[in-house]
C-alpha atoms as a PDB file:
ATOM      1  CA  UNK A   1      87.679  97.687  76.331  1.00  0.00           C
ATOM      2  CA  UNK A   2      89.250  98.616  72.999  1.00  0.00           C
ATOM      3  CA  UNK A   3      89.222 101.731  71.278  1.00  0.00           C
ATOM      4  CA  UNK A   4      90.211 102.608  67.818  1.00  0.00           C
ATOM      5  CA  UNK A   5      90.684 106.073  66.121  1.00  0.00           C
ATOM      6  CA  UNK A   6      87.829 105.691  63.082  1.00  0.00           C
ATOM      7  CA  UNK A   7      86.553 108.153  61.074  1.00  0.00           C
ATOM      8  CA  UNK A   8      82.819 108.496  61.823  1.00  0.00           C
ATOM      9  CA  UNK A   9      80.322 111.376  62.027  1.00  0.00           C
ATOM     10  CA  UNK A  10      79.928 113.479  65.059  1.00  0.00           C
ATOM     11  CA  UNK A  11      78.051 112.935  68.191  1.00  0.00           C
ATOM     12  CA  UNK A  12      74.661 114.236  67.352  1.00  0.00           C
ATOM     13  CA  UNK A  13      73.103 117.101  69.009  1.00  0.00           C
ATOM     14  CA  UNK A  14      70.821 119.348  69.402  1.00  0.00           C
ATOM     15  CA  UNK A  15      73.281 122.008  68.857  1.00  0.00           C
ATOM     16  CA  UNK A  16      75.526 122.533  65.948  1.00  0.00           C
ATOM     17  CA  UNK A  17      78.631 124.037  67.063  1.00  0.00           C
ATOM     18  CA  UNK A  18      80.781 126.365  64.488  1.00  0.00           C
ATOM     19  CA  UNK A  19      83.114 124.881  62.291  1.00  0.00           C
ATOM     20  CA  UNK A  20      86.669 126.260  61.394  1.00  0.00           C
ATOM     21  CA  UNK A  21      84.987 125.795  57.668  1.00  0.00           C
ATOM     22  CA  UNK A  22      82.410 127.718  58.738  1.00  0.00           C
ATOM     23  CA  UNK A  23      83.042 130.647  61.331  1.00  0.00           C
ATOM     24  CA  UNK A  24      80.483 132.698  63.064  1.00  0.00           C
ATOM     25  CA  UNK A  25      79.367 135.834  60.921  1.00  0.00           C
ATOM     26  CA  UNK A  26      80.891 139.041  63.359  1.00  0.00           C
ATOM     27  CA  UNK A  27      77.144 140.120  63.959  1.00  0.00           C
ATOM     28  CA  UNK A  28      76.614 136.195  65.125  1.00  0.00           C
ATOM     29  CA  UNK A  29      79.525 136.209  67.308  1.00  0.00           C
ATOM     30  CA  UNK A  30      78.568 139.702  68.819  1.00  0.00           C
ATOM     31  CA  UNK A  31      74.741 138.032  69.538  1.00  0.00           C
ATOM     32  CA  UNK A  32      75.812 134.845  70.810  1.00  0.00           C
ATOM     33  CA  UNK A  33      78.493 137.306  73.687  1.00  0.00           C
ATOM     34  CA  UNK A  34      75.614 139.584  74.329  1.00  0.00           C
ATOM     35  CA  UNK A  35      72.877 136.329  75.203  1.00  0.00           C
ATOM     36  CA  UNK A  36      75.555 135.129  77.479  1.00  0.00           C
ATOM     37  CA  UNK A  37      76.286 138.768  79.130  1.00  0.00           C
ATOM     38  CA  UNK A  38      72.558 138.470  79.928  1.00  0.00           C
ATOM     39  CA  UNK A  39      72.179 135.072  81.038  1.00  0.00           C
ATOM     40  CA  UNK A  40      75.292 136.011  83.522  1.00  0.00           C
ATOM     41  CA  UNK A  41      73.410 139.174  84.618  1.00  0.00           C
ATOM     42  CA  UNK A  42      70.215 137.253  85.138  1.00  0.00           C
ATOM     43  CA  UNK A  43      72.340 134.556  86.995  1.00  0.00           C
ATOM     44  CA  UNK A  44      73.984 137.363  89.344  1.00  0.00           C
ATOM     45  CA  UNK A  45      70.964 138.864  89.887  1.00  0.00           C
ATOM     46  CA  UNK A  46      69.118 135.319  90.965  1.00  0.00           C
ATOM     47  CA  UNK A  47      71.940 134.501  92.924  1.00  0.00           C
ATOM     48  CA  UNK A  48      72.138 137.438  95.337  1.00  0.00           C
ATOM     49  CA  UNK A  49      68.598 137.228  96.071  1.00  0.00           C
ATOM     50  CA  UNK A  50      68.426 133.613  96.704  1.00  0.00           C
ATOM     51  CA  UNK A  51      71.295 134.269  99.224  1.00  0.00           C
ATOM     52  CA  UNK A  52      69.245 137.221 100.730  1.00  0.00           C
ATOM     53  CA  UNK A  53      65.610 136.157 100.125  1.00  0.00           C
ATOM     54  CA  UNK A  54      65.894 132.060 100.340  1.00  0.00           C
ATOM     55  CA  UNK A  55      65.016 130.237  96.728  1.00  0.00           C
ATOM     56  CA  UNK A  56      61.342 129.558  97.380  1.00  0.00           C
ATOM     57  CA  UNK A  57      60.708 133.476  98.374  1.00  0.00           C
ATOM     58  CA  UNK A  58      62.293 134.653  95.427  1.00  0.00           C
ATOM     59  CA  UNK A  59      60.196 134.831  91.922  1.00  0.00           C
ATOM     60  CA  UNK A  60      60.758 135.683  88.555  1.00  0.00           C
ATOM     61  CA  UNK A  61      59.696 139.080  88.798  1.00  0.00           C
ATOM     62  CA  UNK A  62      62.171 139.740  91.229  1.00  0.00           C
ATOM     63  CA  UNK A  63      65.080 138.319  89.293  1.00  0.00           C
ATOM     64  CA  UNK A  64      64.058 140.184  86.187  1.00  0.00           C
ATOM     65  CA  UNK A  65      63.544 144.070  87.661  1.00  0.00           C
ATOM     66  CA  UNK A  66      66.829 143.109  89.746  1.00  0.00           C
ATOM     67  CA  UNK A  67      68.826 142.437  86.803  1.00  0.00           C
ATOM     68  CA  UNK A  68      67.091 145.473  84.890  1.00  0.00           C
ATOM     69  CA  UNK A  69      64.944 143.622  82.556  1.00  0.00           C
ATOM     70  CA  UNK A  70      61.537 142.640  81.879  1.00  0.00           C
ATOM     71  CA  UNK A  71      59.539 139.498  82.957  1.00  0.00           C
ATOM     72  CA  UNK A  72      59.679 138.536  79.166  1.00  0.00           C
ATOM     73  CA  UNK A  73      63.196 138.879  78.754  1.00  0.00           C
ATOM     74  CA  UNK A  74      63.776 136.866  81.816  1.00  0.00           C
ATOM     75  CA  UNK A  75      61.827 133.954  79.650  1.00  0.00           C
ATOM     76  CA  UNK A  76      63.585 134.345  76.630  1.00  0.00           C
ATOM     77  CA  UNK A  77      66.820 133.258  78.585  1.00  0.00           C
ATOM     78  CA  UNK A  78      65.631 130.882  81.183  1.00  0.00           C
ATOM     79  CA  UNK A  79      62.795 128.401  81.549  1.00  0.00           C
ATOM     80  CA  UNK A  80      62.439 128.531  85.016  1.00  0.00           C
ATOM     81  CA  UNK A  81      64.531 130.143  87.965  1.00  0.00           C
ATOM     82  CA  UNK A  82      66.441 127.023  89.298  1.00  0.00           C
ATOM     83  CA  UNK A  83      67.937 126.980  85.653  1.00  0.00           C
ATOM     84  CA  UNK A  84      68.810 131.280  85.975  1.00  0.00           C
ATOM     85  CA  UNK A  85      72.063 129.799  88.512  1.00  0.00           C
ATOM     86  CA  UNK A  86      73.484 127.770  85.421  1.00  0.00           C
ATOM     87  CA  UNK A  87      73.667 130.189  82.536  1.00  0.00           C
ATOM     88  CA  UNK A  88      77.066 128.659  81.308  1.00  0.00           C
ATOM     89  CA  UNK A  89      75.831 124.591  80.626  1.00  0.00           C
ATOM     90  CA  UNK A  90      74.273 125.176  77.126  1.00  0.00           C
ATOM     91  CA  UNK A  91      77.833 126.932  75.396  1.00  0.00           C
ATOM     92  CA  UNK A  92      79.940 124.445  77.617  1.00  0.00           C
ATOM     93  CA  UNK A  93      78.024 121.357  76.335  1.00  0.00           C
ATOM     94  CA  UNK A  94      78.835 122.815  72.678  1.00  0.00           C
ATOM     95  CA  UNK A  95      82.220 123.481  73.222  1.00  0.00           C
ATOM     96  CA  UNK A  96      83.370 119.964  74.788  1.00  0.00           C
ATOM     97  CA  UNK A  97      81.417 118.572  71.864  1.00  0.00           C
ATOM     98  CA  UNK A  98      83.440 120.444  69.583  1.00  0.00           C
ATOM     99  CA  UNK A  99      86.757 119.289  71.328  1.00  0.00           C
ATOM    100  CA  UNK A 100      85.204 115.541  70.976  1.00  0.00           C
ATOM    101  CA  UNK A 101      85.452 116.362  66.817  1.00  0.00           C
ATOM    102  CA  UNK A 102      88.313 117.592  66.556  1.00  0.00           C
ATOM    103  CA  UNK A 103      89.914 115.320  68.255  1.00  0.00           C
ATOM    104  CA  UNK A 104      93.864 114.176  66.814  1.00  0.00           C
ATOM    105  CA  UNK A 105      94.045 110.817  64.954  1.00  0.00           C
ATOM    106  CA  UNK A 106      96.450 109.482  67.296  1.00  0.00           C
ATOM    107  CA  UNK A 107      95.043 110.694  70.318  1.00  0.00           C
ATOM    108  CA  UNK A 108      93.094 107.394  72.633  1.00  0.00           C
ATOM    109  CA  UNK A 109      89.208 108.496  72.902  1.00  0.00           C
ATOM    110  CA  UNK A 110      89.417 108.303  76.343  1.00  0.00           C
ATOM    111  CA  UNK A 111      92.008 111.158  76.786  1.00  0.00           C
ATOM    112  CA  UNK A 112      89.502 112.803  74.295  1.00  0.00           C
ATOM    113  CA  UNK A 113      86.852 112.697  76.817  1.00  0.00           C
ATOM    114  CA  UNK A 114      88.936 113.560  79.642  1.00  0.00           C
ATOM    115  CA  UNK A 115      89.954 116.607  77.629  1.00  0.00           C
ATOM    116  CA  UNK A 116      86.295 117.444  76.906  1.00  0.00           C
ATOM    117  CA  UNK A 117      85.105 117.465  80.522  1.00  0.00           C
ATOM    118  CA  UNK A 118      87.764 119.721  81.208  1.00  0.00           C
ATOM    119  CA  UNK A 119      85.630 122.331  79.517  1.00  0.00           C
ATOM    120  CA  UNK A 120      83.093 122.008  82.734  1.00  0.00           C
ATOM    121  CA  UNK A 121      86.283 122.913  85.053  1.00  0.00           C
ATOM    122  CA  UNK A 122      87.049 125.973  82.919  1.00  0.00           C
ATOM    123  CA  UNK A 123      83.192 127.040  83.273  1.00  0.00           C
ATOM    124  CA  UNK A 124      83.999 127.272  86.993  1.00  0.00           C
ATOM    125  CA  UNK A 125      87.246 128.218  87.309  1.00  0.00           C
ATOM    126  CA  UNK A 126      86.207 131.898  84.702  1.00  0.00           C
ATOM    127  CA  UNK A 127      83.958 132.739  88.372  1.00  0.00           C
ATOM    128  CA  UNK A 128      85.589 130.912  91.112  1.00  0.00           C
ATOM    129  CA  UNK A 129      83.163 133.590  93.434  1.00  0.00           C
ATOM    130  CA  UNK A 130      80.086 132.733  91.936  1.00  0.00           C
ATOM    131  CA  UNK A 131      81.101 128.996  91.733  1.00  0.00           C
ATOM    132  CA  UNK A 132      81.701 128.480  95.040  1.00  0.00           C
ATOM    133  CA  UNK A 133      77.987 130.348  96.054  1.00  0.00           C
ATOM    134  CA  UNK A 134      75.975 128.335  93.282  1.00  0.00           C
ATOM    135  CA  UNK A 135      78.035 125.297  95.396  1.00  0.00           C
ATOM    136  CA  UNK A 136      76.408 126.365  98.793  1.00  0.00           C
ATOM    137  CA  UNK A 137      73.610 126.889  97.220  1.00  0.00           C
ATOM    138  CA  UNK A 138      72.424 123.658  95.607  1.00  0.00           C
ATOM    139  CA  UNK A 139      73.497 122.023  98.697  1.00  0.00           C
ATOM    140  CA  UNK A 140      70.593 123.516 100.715  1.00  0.00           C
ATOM    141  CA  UNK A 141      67.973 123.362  97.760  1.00  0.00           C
ATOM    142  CA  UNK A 142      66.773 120.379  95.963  1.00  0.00           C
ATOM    143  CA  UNK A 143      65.665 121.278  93.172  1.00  0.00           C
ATOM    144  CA  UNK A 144      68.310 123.024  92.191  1.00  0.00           C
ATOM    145  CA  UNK A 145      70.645 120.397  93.070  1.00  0.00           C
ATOM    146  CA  UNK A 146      68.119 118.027  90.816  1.00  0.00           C
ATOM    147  CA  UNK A 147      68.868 120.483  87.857  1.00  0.00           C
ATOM    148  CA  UNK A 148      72.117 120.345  88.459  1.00  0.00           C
ATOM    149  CA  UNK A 149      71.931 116.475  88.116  1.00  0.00           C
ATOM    150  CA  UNK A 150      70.201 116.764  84.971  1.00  0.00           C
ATOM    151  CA  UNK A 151      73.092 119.146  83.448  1.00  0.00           C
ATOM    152  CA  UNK A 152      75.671 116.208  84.633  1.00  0.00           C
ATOM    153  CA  UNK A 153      73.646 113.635  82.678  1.00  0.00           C
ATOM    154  CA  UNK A 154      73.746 115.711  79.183  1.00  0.00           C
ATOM    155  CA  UNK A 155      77.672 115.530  79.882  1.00  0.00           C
ATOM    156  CA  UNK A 156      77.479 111.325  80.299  1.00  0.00           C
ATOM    157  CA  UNK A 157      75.265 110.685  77.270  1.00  0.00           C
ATOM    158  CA  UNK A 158      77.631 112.711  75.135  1.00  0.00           C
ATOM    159  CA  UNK A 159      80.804 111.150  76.086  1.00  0.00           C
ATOM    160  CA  UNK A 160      78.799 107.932  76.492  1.00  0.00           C
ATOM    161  CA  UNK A 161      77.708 108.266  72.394  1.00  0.00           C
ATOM    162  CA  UNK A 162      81.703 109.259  71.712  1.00  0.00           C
ATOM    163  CA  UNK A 163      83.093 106.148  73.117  1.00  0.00           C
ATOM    164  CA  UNK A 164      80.885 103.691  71.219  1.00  0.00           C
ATOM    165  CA  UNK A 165      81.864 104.992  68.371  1.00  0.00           C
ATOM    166  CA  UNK A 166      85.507 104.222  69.059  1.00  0.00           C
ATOM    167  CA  UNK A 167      85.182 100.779  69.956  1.00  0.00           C
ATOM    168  CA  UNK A 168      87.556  98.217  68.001  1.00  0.00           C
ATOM    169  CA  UNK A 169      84.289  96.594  65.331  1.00  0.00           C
ATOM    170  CA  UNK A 170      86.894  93.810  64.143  1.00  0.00           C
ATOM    171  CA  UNK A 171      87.634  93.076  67.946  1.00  0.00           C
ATOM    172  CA  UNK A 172      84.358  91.999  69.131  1.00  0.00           C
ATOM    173  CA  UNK A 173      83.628  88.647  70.286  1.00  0.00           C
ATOM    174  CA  UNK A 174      80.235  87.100  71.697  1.00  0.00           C
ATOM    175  CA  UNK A 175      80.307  89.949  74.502  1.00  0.00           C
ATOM    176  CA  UNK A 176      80.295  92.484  72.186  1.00  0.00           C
ATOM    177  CA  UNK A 177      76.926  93.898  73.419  1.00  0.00           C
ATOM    178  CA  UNK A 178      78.229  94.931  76.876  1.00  0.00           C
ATOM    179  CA  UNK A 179      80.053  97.762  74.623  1.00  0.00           C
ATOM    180  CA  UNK A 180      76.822 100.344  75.377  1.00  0.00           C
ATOM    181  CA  UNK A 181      77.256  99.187  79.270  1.00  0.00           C
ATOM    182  CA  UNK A 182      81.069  99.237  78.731  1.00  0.00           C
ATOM    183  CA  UNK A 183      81.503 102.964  77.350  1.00  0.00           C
ATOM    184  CA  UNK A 184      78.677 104.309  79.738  1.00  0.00           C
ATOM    185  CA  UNK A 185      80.916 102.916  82.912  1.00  0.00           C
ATOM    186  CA  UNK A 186      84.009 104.909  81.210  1.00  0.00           C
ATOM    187  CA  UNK A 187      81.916 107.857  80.453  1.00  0.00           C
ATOM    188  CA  UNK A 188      80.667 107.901  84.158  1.00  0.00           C
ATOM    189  CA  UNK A 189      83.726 107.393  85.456  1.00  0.00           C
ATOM    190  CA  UNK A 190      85.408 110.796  84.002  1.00  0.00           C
ATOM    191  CA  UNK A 191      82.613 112.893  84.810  1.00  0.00           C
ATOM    192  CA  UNK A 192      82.813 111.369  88.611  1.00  0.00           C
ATOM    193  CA  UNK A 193      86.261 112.310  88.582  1.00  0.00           C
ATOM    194  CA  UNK A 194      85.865 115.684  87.260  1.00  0.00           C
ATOM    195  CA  UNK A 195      83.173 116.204  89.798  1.00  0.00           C
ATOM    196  CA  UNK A 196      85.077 115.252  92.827  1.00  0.00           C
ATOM    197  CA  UNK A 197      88.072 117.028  92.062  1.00  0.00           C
ATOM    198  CA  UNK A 198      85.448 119.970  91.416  1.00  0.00           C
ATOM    199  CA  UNK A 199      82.994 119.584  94.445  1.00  0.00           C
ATOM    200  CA  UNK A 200      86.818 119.300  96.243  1.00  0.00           C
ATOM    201  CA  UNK A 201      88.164 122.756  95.340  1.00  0.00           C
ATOM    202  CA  UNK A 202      84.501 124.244  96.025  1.00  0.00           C
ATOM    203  CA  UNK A 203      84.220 123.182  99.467  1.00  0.00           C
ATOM    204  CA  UNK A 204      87.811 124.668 100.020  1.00  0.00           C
ATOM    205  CA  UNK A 205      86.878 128.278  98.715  1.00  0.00           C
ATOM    206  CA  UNK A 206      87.684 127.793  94.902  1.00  0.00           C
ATOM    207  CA  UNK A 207      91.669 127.522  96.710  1.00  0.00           C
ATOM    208  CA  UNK A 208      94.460 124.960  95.086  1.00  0.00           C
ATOM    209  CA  UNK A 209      95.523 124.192  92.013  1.00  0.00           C
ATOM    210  CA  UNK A 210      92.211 122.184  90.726  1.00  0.00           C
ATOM    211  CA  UNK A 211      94.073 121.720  87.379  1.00  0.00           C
ATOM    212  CA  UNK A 212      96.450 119.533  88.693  1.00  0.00           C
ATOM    213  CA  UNK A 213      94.370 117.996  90.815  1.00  0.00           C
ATOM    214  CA  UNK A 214      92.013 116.892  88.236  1.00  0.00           C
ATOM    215  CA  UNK A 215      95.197 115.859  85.858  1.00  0.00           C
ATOM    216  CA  UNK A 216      95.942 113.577  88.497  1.00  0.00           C
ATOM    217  CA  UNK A 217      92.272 111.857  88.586  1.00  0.00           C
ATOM    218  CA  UNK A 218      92.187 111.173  85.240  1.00  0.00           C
ATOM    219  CA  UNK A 219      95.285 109.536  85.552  1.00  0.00           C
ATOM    220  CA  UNK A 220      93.969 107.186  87.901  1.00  0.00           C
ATOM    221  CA  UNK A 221      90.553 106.794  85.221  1.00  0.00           C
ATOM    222  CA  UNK A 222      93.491 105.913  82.433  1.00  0.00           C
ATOM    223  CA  UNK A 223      94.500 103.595  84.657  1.00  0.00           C
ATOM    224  CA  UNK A 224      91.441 102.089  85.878  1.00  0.00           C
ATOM    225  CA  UNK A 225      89.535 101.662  82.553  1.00  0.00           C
ATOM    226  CA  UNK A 226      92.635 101.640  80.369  1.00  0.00           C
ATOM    227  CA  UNK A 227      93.410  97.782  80.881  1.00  0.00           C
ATOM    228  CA  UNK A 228      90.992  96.898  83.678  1.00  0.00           C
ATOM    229  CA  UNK A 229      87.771  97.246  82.118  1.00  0.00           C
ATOM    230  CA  UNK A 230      89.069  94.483  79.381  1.00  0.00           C
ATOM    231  CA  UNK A 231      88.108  92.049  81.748  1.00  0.00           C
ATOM    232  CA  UNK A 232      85.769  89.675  80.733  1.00  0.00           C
ATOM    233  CA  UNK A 233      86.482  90.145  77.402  1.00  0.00           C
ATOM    234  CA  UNK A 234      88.383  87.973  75.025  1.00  0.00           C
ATOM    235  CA  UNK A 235      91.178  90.222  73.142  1.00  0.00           C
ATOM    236  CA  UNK A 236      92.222  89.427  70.023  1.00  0.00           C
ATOM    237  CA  UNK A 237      95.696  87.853  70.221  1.00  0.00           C
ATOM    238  CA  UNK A 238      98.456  90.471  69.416  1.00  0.00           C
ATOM    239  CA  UNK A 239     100.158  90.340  66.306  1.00  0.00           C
ATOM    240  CA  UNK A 240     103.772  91.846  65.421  1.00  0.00           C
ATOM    241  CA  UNK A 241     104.355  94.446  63.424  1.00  0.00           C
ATOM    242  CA  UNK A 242     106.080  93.158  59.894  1.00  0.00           C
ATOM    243  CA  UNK A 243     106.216  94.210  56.395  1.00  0.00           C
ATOM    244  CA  UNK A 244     106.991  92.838  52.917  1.00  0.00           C
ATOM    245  CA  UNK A 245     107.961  94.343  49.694  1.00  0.00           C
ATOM    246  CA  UNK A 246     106.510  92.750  46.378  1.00  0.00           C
ATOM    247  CA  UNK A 247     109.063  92.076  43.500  1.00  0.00           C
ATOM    248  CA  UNK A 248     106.158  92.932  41.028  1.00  0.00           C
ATOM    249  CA  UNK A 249     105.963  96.427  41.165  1.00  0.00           C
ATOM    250  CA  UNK A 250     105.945  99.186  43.920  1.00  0.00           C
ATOM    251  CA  UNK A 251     103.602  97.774  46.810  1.00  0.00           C
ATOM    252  CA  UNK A 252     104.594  98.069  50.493  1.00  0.00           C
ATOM    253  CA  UNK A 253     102.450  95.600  52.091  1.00  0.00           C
ATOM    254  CA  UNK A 254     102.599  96.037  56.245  1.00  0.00           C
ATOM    255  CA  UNK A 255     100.377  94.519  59.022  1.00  0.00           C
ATOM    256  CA  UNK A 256     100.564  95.926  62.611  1.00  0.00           C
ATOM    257  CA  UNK A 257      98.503  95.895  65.991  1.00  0.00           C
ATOM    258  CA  UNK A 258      95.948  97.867  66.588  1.00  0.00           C
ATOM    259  CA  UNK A 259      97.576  99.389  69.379  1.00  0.00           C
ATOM    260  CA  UNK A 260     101.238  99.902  68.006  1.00  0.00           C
ATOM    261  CA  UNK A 261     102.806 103.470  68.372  1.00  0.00           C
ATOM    262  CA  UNK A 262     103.080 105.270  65.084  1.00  0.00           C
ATOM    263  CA  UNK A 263     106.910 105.113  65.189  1.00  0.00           C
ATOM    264  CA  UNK A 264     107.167 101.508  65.551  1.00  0.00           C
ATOM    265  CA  UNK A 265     105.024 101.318  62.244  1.00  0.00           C
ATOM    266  CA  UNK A 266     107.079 103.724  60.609  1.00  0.00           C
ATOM    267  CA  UNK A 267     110.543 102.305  61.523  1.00  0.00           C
ATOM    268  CA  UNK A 268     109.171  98.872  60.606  1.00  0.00           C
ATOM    269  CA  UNK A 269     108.126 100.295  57.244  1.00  0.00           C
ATOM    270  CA  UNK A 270     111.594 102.001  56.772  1.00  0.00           C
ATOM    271  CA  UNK A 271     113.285  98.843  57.596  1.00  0.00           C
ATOM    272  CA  UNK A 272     111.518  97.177  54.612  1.00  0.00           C
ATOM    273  CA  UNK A 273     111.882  99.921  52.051  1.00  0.00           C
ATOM    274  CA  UNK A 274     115.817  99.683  52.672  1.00  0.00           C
ATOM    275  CA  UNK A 275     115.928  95.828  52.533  1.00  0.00           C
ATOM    276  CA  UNK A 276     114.667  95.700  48.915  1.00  0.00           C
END
C-alpha cells in the first residue's frame, strides 16, 4: 500500500465541523456545551438506573424525571435509551474528522488516522468512572453492545474514506482495485487496536497508562501495514533523487521518490543550486 500527501476535499459527512476560518459564534459555542451538559446528565441518569433497575426495566420516563427533565426533552437528545449511555460519539466523530483535515503535509495518512482514533481514547479517559460502568454494562446487554458496534463502524468508514484518498494514483498497476479492500483492512486495523488497548484498561478499572499503551499498538499497525500490506502489489521501481540546472534561464528542474524525506530533497536541491 502506498500513500501520498494530495490535496483533496474532506471526508464527507453528515456533520460540518468548525473551521479556524470560521469559528463558532460565542452564543453557538455556549449551545453546543449546554446540549452536551444534558446529554451527560441524561447519560448519568440512564446509567445509575440501569445498574439499579436492569436495562429492560428501565424506560424513558424514568431516565427523563431522574435527570430532571421532561419526556420530550429526553427525545430531543436521544433516539432511544440504549443510545442515552453514549452521549459523547456524535462531537467525537466531528472532532477526529477535523484532525483527519488538518492533517500536516508531511505527515503519512496512516499516523493521521492513528492520531484521529485517539480522539475515542480521550472520550473515555475525560470519565474513566463512567467508562468503566458503560464497559460492564454493554457486556451483559445486547443491544447496547449492538449500538456500540454501530458507533465503531461510523469510526471505520471515516478513516476507511481518508485512506483512499491518499493512495499513490500514478502507482497503480492492474491491482489497483483492491485499494477500497486495501484501506478498509488499514482502517480496521487501527480501530482494533485502539479498541483492545481500550477494552484492556477497562477491564483493569480505567488503571495504567492507556496512552502509552495504545502508542505502542499503533506502532505495531505502522509496522504491520506500513510495508506488509504492499504485498501483492507491484511497486513502482524507486528512483534517486537528482537535479539539474538549465543554462537558459533560472529553472531548477528536480525529480525524487515519492517517499524521500524532505531534507534529502532539499540538500539535493542545494547541491545543484551551488554547482551552477
Amino acid at each position: 500500500m502506498q500513500y501520498v500527501r494530495v490535496m483533496s476535499q474532506p471526508a464527507k459527512s453528515s456533520r460540518t465541523p468548525a473551521t479556524p476560518d470560521a469559528p463558532e459564534s460565542t452564543a453557538g459555542s455556549r449551545a453546543a456545551a449546554q446540549r452536551l451538559k444534558m446529554r451527560r446528565e441524561l447519560a448519568a441518569a440512564a446509567m445509575e438506573l440501569f445498574a439499579t433497575k436492569g436495562y429492560e426495566a428501565t424506560t424513558v420516563d424514568e431516565i427523563a424525571a431522574a435527570a430532571g427533565v421532561a419526556r420530550r426533552t429526553f427525545f430531543r437528545h436521544f433516539r432511544s435509551k440504549e443510545e442515552a449511555i453514549f452521549p459523547d460519539h456524535d462531537d467525537t466523530l466531528v472532532r477526529a474528522e477535523a484532525v483527519l483535515n488538518a492533517a500536516p503535509a508531511h505527515e503519512h495518512p496512516l499516523d493521521t488516522v492513528c492520531r484521529g482514533i485517539k480522539e475515542v481514547m480521550k472520550m473515555y479517559a475525560a470519565r474513566p468512572e463512567i467508562s468503566v460502568a458503560r464497559y460492564k454494562l454493554t457486556r451483559e446487554v445486547p443491544t447496547l453492545r449492538e449500538a456500540e458496534i454501530a458507533s465503531v463502524a461510523r469510526y471505520e468508514r471515516l478513516f476507511t474514506r481518508y485512506l483512499l484518498g491518499h493512495f499513490d494514483e500514478h502507482a497503480h498497476d492492474d491491482d489497483a482495485n483492491d485499494d477500497p479492500l486495501l484501506a478498509e483492512v488499514a482502517a480496521s486495523a487501527v480501530v482494533t487496536a485502539h479498541n483492545h488497548v481500550l477494552r484492556r484498561w477497562l477491564r483493569a478499572g480505567a488503571q495504567g497508562d492507556v496512552e502509552a499503551q495504545l502508542d505502542h499498538a499503533f506502532a505495531i499497525v505502522r509496522k504491520t501495514f506500513g510495508s506488509g500490506i504492499m504485498a501483492g502489489r507491484s511497486a513502482p521501481p524507486a528512483k534517486p533523487t537528482a537535479a539539474t540546472t538549465s543554462t537558459q534561464g533560472e529553472v531548477l528542474v528536480t525529480v525524487a521518490r515519492t517517499d524521500a524525506p524532505l531534507d534529502e530533497v532539499m540538500r539535493t536541491i542545494e547541491k545543484a543550486l551551488k554547482e551552477r
